[in-house]
N, C-alpha and C. Protein backbone atom coordinates (compact mmCIF):
# COMPACT_ATOMS: atom_id res chain seq x y z
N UNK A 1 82.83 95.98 105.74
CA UNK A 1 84.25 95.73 105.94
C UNK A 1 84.67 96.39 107.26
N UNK A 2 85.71 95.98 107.92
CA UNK A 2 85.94 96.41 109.57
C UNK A 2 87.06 97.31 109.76
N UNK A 3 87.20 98.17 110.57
CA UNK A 3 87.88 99.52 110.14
C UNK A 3 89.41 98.60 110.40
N UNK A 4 89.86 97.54 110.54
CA UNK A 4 91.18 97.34 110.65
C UNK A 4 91.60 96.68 109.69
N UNK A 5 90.43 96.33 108.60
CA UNK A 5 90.88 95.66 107.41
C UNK A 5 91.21 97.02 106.35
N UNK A 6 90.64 98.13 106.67
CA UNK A 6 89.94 99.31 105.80
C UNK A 6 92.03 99.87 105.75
N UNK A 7 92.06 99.93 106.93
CA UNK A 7 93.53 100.15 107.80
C UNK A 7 94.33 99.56 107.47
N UNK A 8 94.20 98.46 107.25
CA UNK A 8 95.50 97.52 106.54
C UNK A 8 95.24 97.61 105.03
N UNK A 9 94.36 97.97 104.37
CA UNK A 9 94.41 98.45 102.81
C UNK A 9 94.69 99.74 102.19
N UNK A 10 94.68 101.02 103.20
CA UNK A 10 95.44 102.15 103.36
C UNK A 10 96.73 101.82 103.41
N UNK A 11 97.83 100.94 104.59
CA UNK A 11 98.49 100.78 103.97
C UNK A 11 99.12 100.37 103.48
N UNK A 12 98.80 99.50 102.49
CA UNK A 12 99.63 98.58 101.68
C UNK A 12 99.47 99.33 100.60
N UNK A 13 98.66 100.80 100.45
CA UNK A 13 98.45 101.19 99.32
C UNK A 13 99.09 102.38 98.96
N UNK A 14 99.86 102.89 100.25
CA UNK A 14 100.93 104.14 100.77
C UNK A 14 102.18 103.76 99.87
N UNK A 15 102.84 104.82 99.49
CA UNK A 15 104.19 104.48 98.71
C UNK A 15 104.99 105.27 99.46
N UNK A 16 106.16 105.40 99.53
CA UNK A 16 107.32 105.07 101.11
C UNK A 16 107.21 106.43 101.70
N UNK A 17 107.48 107.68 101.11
CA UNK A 17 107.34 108.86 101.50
C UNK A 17 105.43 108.78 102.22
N UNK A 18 104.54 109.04 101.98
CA UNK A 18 103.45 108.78 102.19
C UNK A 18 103.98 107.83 103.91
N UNK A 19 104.28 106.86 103.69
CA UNK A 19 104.27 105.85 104.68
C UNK A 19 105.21 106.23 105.92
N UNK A 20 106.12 107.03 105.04
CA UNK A 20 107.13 107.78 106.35
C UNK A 20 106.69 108.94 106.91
N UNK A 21 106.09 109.08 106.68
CA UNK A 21 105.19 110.97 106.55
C UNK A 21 104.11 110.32 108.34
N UNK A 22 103.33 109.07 107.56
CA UNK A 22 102.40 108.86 108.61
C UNK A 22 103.09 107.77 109.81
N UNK A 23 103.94 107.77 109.44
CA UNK A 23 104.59 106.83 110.87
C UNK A 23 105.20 107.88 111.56
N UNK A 24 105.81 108.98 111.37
CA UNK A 24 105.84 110.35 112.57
C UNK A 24 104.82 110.76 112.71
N UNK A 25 103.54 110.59 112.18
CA UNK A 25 102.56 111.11 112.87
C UNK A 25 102.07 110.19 114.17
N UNK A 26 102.36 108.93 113.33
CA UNK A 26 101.78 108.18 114.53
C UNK A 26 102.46 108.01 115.45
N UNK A 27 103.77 108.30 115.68
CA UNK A 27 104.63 107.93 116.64
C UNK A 27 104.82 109.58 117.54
N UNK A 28 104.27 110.61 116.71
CA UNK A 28 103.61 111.68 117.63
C UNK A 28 102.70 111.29 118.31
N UNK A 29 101.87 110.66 117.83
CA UNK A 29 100.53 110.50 118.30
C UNK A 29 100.97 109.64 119.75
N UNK A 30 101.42 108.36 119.80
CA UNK A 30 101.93 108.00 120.35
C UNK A 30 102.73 108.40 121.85
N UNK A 31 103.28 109.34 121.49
CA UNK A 31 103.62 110.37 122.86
C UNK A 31 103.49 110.88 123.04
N UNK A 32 102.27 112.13 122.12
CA UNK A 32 101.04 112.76 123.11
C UNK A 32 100.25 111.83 124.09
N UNK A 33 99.83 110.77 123.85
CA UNK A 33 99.22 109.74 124.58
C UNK A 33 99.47 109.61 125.28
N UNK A 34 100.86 109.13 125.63
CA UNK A 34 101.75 108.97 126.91
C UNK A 34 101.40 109.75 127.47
N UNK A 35 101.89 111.13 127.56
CA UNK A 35 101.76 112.48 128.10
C UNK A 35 100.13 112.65 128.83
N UNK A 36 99.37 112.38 128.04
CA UNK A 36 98.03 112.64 128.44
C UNK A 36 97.80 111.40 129.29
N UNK A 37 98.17 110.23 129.28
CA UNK A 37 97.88 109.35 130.36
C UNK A 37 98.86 109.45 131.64
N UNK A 38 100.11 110.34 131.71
CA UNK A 38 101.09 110.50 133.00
C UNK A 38 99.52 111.82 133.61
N UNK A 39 99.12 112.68 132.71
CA UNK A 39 98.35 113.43 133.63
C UNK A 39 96.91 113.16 133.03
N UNK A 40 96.69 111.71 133.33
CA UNK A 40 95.14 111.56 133.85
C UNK A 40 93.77 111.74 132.98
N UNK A 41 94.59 112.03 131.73
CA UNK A 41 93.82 112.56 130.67
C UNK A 41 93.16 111.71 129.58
N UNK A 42 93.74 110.51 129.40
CA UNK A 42 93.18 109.40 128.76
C UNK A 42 92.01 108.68 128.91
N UNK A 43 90.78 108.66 128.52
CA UNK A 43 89.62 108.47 128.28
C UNK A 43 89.48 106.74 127.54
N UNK A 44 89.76 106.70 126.59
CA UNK A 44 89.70 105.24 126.09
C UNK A 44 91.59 104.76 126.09
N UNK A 45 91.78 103.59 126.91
CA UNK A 45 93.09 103.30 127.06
C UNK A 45 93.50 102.16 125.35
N UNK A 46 92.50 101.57 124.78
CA UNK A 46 92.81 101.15 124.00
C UNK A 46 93.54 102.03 122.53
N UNK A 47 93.76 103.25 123.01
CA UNK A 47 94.54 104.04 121.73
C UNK A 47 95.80 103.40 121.79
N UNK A 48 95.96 102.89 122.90
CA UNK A 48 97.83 102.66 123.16
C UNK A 48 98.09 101.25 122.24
N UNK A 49 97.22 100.15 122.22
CA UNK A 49 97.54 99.25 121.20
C UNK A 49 97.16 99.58 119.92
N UNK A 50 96.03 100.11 119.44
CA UNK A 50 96.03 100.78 118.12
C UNK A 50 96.78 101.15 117.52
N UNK A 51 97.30 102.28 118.25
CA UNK A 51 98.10 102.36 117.60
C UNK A 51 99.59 102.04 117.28
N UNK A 52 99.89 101.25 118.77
CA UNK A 52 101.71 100.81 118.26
C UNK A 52 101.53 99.56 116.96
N UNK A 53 100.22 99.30 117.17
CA UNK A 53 99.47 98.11 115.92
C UNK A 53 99.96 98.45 114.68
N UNK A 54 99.36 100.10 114.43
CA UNK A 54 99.31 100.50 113.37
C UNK A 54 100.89 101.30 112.93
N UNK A 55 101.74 101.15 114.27
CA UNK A 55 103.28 101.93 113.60
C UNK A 55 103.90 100.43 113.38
N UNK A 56 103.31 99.59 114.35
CA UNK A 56 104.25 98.32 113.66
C UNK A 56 103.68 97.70 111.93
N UNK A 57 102.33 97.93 111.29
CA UNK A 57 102.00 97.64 110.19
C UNK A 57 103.40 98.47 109.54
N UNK A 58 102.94 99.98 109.62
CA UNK A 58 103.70 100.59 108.64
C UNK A 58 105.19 100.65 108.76
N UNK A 59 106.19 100.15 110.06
CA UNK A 59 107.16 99.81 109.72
C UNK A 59 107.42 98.59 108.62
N UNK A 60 106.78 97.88 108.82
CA UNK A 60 106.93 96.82 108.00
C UNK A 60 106.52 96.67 106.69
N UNK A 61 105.65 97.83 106.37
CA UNK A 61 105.03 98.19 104.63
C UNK A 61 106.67 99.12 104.33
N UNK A 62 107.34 99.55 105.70
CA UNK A 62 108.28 100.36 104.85
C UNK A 62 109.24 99.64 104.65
N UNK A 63 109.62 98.56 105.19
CA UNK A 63 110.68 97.74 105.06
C UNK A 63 110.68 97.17 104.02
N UNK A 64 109.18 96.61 103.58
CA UNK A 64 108.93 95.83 102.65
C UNK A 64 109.25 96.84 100.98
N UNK A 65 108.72 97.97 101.15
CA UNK A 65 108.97 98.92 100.32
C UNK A 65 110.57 99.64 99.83
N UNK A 66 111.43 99.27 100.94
CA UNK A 66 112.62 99.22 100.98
C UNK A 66 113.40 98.76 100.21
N UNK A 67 112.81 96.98 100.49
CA UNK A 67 113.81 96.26 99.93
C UNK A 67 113.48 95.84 98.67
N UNK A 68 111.91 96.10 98.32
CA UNK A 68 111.68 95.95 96.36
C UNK A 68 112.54 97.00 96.11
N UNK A 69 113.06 98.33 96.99
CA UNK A 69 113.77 99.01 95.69
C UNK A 69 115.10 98.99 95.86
N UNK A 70 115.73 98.42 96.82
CA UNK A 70 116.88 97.82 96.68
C UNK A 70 117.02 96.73 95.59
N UNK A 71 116.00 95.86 95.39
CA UNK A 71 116.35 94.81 94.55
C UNK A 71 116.13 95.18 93.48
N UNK A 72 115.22 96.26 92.99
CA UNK A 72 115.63 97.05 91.81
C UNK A 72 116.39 97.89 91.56
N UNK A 73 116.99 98.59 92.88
CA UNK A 73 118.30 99.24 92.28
C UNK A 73 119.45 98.23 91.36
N UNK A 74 119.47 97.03 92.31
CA UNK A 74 120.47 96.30 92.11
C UNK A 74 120.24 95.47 90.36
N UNK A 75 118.84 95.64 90.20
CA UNK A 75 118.37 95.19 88.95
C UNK A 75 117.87 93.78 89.02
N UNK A 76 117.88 93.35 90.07
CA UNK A 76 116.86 92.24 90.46
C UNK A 76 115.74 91.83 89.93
N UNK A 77 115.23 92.83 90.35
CA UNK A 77 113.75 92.64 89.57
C UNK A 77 113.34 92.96 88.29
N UNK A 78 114.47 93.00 87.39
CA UNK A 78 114.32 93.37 86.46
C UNK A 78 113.35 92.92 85.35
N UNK A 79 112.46 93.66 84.84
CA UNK A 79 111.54 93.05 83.71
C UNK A 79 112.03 92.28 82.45
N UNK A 80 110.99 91.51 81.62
CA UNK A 80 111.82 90.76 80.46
C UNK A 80 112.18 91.67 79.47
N UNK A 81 111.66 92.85 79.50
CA UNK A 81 112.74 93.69 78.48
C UNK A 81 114.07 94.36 78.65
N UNK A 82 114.49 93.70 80.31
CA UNK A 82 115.44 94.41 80.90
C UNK A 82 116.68 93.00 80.58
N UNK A 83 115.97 92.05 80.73
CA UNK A 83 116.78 90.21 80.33
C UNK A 83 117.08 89.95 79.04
N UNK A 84 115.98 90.55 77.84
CA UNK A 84 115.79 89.82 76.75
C UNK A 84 115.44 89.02 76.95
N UNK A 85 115.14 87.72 77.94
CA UNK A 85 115.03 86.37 77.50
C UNK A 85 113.53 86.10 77.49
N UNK A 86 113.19 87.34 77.85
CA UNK A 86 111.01 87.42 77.75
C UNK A 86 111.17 86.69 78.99
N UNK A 87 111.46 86.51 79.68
CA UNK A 87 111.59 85.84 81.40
C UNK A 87 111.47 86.96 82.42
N UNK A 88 110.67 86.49 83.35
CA UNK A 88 110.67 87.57 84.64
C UNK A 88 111.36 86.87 85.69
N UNK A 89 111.73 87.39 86.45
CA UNK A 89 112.35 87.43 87.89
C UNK A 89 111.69 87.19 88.47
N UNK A 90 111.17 86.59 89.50
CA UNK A 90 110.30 86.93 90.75
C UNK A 90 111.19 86.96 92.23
N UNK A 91 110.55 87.87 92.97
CA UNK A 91 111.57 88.25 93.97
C UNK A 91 112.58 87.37 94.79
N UNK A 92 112.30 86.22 94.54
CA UNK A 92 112.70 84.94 95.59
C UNK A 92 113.96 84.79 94.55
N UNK A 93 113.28 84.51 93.79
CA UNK A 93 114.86 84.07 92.82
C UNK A 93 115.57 85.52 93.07
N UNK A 94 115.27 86.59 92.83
CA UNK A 94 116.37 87.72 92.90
C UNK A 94 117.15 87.49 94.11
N UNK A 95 116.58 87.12 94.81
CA UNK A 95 117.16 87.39 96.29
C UNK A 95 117.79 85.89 96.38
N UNK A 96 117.69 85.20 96.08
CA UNK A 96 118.30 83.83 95.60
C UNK A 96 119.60 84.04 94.78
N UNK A 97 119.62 85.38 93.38
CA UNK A 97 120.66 85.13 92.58
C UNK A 97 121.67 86.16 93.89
N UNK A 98 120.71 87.36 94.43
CA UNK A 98 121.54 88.30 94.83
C UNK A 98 122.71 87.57 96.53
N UNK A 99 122.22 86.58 96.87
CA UNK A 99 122.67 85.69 98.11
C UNK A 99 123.71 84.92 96.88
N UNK A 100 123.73 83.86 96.50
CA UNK A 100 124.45 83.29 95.94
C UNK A 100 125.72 84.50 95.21
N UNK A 101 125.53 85.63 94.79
CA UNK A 101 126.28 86.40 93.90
C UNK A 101 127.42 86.78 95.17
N UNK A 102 126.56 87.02 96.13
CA UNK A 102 127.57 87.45 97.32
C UNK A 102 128.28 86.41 98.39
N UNK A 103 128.27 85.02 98.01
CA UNK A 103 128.68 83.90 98.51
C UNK A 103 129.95 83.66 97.75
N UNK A 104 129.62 84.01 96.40
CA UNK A 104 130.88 84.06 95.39
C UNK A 104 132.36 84.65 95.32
């Protein structure tokens, strides 16, 4: 398996704290880099897409992580013991009832 698949299964597997924890690291990382390439110090230049690669994955695992718990705050996603009707939600329809609720 190839270390950017290994990388994208780390994190989809991060839960939001975890995921916010390592996106200041990487966005340290990020401008030490800078710093070390204004003075000459950068050795392999490909760190610089790596990693904005890897802060743009995990913005977007956090966004995504965001808004499942918005839609469960709101009760969206609520399970069938949360409906009674033994029916699940799936996110499209939540976000379907939660758009239409606010058109209303």
């Amino acid at each position: 398996m190839s270390k950017l698949s290994e990388r994208r299964r780390e994190i989809r597997s991060m839960d939001l704290p975890t995921a916010q924890q390592e996106l200041a690291r990487l966005r340290r990382q990020l401008f030490e880099l800078r710093l070390q390439h204004q003075r000459g110090e950068v050795k392999n230049n490909r760190l610089f897409p790596q990693t904005k690669a890897d802060i743009a994955r995990l913005m977007y695992h956090i966004g995504e992580l965001q808004h499942a718990a918005r839609l469960e705050a709101e009760g969206a996603l609520a399970g069938p013991e949360a409906t009674g009707t033994g029916e699940t939600t799936t996110a499209a329809e939540a976000a379907e009832t939660t758009t239409d609720e606010a058109n209303a």
